[in-house]
PDB file of N, CA and C in Angstrom:
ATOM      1  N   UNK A   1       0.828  -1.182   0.000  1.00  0.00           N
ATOM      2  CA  UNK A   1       0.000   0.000   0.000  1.00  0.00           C
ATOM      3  C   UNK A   1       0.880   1.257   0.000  1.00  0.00           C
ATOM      4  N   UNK A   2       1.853   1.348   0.731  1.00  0.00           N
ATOM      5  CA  UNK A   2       2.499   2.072   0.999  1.00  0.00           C
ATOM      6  C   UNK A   2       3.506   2.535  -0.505  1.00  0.00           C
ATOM      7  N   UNK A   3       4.127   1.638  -0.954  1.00  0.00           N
ATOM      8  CA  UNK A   3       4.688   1.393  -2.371  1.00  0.00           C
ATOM      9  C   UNK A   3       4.094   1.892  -3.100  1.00  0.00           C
ATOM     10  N   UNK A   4       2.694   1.772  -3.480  1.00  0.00           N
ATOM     11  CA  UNK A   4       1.690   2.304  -4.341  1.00  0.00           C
ATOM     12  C   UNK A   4       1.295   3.446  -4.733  1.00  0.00           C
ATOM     13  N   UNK A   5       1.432   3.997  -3.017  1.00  0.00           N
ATOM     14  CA  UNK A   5       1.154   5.523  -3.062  1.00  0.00           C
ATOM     15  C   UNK A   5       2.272   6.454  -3.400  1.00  0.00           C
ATOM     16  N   UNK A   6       3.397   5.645  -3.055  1.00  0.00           N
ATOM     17  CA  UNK A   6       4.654   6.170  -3.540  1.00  0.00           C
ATOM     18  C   UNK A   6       4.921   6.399  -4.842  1.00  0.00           C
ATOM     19  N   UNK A   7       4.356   5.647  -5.303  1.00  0.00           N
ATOM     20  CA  UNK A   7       4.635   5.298  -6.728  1.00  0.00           C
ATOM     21  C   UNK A   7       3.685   6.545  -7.441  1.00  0.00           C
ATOM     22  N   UNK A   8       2.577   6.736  -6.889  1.00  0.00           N
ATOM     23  CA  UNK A   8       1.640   7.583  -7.138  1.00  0.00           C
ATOM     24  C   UNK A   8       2.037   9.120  -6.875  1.00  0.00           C
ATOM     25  N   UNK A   9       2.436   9.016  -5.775  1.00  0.00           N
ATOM     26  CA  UNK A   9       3.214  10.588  -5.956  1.00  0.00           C
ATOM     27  C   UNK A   9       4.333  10.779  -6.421  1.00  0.00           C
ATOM     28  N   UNK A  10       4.902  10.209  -7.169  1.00  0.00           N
ATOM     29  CA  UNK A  10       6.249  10.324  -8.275  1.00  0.00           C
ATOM     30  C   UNK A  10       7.123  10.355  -7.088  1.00  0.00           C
ATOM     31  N   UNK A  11       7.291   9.557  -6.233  1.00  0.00           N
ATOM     32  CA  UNK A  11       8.516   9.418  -5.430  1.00  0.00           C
ATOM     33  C   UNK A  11       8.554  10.894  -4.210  1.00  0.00           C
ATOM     34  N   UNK A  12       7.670  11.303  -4.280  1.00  0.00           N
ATOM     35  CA  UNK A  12       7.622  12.202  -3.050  1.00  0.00           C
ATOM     36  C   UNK A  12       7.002  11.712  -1.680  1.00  0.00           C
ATOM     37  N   UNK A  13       8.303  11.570  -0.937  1.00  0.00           N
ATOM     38  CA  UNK A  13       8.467  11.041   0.650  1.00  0.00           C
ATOM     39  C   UNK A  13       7.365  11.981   1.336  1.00  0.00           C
ATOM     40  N   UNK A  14       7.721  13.028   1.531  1.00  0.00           N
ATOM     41  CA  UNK A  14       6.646  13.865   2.324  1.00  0.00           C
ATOM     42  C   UNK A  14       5.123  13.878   2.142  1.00  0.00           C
ATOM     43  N   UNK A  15       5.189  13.663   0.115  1.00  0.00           N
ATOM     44  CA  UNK A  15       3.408  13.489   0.305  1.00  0.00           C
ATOM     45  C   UNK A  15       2.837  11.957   0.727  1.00  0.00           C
ATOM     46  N   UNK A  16       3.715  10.624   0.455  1.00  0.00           N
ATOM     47  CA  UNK A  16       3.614   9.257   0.554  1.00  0.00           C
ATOM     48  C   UNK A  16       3.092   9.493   2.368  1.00  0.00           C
ATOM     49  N   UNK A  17       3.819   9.983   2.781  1.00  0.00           N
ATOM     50  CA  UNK A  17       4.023   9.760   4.073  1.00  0.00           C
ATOM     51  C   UNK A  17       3.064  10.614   5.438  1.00  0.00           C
ATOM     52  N   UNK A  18       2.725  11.769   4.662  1.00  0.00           N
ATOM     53  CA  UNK A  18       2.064  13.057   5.027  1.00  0.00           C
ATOM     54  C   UNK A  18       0.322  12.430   5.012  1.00  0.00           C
ATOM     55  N   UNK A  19      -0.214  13.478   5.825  1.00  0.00           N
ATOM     56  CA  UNK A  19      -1.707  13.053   6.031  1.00  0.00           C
ATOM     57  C   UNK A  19      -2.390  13.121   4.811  1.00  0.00           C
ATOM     58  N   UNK A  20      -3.296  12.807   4.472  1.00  0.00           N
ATOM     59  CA  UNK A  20      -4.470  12.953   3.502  1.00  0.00           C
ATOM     60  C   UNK A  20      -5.604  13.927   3.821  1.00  0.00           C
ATOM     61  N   UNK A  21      -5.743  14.894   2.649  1.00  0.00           N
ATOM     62  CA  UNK A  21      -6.736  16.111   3.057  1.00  0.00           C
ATOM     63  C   UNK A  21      -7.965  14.514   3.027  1.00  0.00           C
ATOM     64  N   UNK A  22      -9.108  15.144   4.112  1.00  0.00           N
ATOM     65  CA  UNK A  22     -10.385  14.679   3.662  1.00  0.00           C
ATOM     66  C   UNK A  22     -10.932  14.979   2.937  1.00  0.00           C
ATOM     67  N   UNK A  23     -12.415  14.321   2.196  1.00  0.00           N
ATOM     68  CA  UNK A  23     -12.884  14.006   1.130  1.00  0.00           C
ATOM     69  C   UNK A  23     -13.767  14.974   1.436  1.00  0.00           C
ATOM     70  N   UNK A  24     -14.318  14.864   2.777  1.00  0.00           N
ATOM     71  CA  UNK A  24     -15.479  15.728   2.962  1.00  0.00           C
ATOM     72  C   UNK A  24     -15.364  16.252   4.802  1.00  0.00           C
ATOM     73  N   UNK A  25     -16.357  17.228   4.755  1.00  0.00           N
ATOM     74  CA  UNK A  25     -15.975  17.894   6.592  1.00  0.00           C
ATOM     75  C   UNK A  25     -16.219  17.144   7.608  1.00  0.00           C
ATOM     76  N   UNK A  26     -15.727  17.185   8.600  1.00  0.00           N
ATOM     77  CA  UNK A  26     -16.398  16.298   9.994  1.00  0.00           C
ATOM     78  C   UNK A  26     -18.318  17.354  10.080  1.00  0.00           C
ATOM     79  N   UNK A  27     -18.775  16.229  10.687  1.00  0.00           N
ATOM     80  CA  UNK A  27     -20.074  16.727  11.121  1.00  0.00           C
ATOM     81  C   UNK A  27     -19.996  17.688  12.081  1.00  0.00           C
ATOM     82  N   UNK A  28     -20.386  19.109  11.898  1.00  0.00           N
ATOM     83  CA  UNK A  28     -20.245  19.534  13.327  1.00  0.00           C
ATOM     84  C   UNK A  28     -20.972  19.018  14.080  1.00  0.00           C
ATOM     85  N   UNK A  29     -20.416  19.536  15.612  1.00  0.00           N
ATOM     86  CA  UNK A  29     -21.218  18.956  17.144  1.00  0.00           C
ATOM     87  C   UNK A  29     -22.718  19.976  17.066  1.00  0.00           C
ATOM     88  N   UNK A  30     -23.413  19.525  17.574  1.00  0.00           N
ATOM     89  CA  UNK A  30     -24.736  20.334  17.762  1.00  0.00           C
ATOM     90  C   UNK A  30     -24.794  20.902  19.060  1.00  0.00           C
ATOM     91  N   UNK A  31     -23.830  20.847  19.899  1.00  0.00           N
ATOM     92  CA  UNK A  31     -23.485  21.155  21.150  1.00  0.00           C
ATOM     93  C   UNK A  31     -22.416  22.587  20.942  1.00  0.00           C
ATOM     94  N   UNK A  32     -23.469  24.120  20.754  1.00  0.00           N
ATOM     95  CA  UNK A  32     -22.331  25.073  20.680  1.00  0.00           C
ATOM     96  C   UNK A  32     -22.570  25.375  21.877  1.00  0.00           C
ATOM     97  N   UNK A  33     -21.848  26.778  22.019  1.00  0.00           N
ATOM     98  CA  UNK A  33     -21.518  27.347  23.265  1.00  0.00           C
ATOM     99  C   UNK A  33     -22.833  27.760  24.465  1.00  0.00           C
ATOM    100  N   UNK A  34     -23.658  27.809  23.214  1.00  0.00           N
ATOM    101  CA  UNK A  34     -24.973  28.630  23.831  1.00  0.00           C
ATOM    102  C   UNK A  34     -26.017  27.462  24.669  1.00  0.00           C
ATOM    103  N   UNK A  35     -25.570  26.504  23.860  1.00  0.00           N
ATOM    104  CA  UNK A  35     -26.294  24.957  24.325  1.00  0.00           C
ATOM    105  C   UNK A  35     -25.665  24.458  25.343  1.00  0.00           C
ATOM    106  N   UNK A  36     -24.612  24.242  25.205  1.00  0.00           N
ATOM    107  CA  UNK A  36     -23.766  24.200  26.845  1.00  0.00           C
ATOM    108  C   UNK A  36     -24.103  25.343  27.670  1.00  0.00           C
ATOM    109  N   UNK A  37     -24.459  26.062  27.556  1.00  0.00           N
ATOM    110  CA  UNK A  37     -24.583  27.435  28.646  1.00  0.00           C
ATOM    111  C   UNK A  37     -26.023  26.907  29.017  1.00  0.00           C
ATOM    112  N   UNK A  38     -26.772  26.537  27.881  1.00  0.00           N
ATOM    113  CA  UNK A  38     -28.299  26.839  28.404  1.00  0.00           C
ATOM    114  C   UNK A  38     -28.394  25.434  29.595  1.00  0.00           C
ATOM    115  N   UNK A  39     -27.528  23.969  28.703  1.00  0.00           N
ATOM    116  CA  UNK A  39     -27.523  22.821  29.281  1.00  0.00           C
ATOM    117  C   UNK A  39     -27.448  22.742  31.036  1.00  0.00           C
ATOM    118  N   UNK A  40     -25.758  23.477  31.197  1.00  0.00           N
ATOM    119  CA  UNK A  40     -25.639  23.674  32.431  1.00  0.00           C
ATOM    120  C   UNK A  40     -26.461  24.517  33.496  1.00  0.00           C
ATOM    121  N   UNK A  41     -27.382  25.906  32.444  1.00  0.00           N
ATOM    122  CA  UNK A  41     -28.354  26.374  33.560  1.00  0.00           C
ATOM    123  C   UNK A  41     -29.217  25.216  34.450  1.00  0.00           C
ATOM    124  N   UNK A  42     -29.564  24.858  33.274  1.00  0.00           N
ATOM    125  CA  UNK A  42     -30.259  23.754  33.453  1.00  0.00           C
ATOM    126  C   UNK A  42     -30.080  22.554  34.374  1.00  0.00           C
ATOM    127  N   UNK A  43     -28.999  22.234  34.710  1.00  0.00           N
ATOM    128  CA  UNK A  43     -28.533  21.002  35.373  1.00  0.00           C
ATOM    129  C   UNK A  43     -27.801  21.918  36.832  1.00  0.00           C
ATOM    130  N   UNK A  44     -28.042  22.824  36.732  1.00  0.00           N
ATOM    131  CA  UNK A  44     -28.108  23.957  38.074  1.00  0.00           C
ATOM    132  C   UNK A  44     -28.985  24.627  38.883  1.00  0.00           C
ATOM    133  N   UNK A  45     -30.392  24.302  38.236  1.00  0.00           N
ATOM    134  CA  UNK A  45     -31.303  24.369  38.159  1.00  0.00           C
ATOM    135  C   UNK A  45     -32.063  23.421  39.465  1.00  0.00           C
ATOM    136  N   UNK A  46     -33.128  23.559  39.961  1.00  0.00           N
ATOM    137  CA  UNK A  46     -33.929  22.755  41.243  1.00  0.00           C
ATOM    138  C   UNK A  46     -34.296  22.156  40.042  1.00  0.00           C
ATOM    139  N   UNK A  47     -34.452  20.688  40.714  1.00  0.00           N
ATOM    140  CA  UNK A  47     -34.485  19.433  39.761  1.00  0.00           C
ATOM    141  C   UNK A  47     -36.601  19.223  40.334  1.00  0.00           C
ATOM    142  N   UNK A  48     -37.178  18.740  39.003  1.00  0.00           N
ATOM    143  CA  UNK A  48     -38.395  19.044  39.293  1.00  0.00           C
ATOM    144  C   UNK A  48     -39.228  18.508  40.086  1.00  0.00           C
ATOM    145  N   UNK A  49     -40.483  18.707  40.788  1.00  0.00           N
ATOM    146  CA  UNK A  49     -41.034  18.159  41.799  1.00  0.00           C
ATOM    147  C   UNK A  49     -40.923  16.387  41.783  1.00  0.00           C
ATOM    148  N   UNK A  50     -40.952  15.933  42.893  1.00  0.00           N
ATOM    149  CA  UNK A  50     -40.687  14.109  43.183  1.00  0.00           C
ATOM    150  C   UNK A  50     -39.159  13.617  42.452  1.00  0.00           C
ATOM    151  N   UNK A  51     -38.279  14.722  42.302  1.00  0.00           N
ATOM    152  CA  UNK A  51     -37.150  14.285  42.110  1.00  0.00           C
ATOM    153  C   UNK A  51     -36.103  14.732  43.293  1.00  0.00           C
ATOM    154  N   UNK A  52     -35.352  14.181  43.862  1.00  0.00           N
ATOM    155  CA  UNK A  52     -34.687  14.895  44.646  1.00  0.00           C
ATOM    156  C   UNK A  52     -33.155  15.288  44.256  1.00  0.00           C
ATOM    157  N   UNK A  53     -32.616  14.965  42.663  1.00  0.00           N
ATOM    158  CA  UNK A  53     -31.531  15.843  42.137  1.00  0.00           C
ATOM    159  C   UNK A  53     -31.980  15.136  40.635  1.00  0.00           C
ATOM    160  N   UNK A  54     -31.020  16.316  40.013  1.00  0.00           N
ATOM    161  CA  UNK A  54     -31.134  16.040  38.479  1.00  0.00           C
ATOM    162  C   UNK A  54     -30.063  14.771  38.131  1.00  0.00           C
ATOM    163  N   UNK A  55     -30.591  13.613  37.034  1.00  0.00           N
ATOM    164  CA  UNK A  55     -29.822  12.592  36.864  1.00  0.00           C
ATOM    165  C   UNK A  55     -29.611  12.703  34.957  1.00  0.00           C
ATOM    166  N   UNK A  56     -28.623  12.254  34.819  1.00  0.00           N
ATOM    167  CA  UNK A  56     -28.214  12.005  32.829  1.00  0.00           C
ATOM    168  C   UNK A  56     -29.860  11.943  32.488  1.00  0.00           C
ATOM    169  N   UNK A  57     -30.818  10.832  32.668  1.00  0.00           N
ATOM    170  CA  UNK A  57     -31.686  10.401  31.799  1.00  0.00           C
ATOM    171  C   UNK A  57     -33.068  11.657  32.038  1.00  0.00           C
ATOM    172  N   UNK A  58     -32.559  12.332  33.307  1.00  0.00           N
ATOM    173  CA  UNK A  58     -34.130  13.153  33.981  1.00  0.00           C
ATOM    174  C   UNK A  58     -33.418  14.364  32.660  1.00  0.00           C
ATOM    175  N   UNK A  59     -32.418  14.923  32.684  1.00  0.00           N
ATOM    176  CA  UNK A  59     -31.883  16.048  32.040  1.00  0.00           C
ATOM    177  C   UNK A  59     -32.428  15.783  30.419  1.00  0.00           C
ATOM    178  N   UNK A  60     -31.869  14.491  30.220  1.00  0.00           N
ATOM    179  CA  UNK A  60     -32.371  13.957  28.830  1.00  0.00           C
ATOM    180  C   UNK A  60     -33.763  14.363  28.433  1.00  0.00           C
ATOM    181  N   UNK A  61     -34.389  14.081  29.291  1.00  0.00           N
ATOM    182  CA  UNK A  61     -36.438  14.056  29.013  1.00  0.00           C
ATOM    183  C   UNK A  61     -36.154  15.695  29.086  1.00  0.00           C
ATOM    184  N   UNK A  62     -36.022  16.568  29.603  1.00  0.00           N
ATOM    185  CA  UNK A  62     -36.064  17.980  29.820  1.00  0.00           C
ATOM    186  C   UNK A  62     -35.579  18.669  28.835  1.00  0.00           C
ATOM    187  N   UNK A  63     -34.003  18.288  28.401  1.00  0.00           N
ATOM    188  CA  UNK A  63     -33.734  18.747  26.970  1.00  0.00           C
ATOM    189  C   UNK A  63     -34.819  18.311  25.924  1.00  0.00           C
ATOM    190  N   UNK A  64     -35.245  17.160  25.869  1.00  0.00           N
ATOM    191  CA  UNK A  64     -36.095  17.335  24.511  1.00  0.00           C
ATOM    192  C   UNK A  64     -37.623  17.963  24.715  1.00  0.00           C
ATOM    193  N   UNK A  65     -37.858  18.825  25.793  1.00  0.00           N
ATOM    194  CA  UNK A  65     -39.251  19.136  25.799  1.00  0.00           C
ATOM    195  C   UNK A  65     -38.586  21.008  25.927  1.00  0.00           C
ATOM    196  N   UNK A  66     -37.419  21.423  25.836  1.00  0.00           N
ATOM    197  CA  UNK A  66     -36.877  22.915  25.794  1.00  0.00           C
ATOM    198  C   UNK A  66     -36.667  22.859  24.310  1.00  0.00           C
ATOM    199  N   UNK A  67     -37.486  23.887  23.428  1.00  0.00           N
ATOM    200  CA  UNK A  67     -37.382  24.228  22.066  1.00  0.00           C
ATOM    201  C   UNK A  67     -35.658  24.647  21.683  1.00  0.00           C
ATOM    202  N   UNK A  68     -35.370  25.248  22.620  1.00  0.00           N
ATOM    203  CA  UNK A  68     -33.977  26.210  22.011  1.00  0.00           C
ATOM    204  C   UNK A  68     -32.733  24.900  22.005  1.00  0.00           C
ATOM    205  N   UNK A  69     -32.984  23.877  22.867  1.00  0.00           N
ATOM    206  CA  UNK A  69     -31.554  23.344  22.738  1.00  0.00           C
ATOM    207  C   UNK A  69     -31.864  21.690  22.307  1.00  0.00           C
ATOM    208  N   UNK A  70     -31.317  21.770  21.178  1.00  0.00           N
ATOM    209  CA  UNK A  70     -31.247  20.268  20.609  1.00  0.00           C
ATOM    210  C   UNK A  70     -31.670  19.001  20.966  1.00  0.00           C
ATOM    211  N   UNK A  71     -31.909  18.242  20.420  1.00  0.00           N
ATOM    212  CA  UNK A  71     -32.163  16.597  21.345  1.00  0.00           C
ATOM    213  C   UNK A  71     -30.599  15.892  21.491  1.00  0.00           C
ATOM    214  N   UNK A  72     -30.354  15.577  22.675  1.00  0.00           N
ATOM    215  CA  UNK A  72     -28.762  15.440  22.699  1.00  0.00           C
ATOM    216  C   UNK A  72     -29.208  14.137  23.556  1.00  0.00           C
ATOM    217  N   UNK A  73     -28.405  13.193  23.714  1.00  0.00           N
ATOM    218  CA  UNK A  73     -28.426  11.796  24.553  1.00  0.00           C
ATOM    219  C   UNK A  73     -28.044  12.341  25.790  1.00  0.00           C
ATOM    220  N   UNK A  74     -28.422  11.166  26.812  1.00  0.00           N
ATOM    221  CA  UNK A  74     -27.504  11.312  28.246  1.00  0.00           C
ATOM    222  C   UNK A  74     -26.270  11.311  28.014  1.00  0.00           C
ATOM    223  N   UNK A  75     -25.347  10.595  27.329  1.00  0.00           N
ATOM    224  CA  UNK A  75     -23.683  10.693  26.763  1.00  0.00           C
ATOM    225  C   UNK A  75     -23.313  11.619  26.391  1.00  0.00           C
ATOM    226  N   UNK A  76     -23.952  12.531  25.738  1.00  0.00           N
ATOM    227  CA  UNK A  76     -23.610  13.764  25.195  1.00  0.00           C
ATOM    228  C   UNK A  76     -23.837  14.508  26.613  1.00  0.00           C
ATOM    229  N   UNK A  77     -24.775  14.348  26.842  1.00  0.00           N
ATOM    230  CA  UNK A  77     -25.435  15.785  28.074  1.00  0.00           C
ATOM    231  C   UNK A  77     -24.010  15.632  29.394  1.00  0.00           C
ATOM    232  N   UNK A  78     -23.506  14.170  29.708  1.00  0.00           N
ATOM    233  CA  UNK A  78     -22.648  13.645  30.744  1.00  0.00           C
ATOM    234  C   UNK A  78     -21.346  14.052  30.263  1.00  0.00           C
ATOM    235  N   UNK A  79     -20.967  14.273  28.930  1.00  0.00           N
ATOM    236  CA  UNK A  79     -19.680  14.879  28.434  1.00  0.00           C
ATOM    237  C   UNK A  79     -19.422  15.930  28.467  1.00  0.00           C
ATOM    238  N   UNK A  80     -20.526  17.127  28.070  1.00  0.00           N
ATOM    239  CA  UNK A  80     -20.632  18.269  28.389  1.00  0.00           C
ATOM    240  C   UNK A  80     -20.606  18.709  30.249  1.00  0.00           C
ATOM    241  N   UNK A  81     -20.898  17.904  30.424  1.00  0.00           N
ATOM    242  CA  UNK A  81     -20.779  18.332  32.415  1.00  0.00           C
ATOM    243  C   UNK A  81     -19.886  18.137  32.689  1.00  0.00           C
ATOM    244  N   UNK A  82     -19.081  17.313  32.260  1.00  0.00           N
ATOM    245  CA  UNK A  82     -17.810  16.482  32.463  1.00  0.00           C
ATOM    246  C   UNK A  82     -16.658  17.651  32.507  1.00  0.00           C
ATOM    247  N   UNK A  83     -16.882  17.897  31.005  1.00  0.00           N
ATOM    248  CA  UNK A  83     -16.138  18.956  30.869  1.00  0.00           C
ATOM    249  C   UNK A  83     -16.168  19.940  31.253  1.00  0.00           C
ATOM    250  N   UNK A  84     -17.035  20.364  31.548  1.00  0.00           N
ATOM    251  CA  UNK A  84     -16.926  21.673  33.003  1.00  0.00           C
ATOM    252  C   UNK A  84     -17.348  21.594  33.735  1.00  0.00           C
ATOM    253  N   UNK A  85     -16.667  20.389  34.364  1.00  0.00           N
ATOM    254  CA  UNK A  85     -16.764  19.586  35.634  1.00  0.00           C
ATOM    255  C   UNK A  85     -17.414  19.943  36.298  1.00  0.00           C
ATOM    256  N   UNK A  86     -18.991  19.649  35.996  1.00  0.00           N
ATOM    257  CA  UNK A  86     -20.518  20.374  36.463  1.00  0.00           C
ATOM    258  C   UNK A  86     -20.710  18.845  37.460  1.00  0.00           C
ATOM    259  N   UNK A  87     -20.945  18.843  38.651  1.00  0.00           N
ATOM    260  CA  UNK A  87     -21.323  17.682  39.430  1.00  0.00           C
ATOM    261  C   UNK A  87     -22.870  17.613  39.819  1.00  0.00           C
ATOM    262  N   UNK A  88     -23.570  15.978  39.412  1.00  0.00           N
ATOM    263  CA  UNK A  88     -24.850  16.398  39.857  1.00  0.00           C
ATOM    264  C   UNK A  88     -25.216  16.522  41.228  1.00  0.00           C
ATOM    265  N   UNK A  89     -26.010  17.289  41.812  1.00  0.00           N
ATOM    266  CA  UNK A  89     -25.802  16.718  43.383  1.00  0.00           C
ATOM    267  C   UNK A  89     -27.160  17.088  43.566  1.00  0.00           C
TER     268      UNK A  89
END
């Protein structure tokens, strides 16, 4: 494989060897800044009656019934906290 491509770039080491542009863009995240801001109000937020704290799957049901911020999984919603090391309590 390696030979091939070599062969293909007329003997140029740096391009044989060098990354490959992609074909096409990564997907962006649907998680911008404003969605993390609204997410974490949210998970800062008094968690709703007969709950006694907010959990991944309670946040889950809540994001998809708030118009402004995306339908995102518990994995997504738990990565975003993660990362600004938002603790549920």
């Amino acid at each position: 494989m390696i030979s091939k491509r070599y062969a293909e770039t007329g003997g140029d080491v740096w391009a044989t060897v060098g990354r490959k542009e992609r074909a096409r863009a990564p997907v962006p995240s649907p998680v911008t800044g404003e969605v993390e801001a609204r997410l974490i109000a949210l998970a800062c937020s008094t968690p709703p009656k007969g709950h006694a704290r907010w959990s991944l799957r309670l946040l889950e049901k809540h994001v998809a019934l708030v118009e402004d911020i995306p339908d995102l999984d518990h994995s997504t919603i738990g990565r975003v906290l993660k990362k600004r090391n938002c603790v549920l309590t």
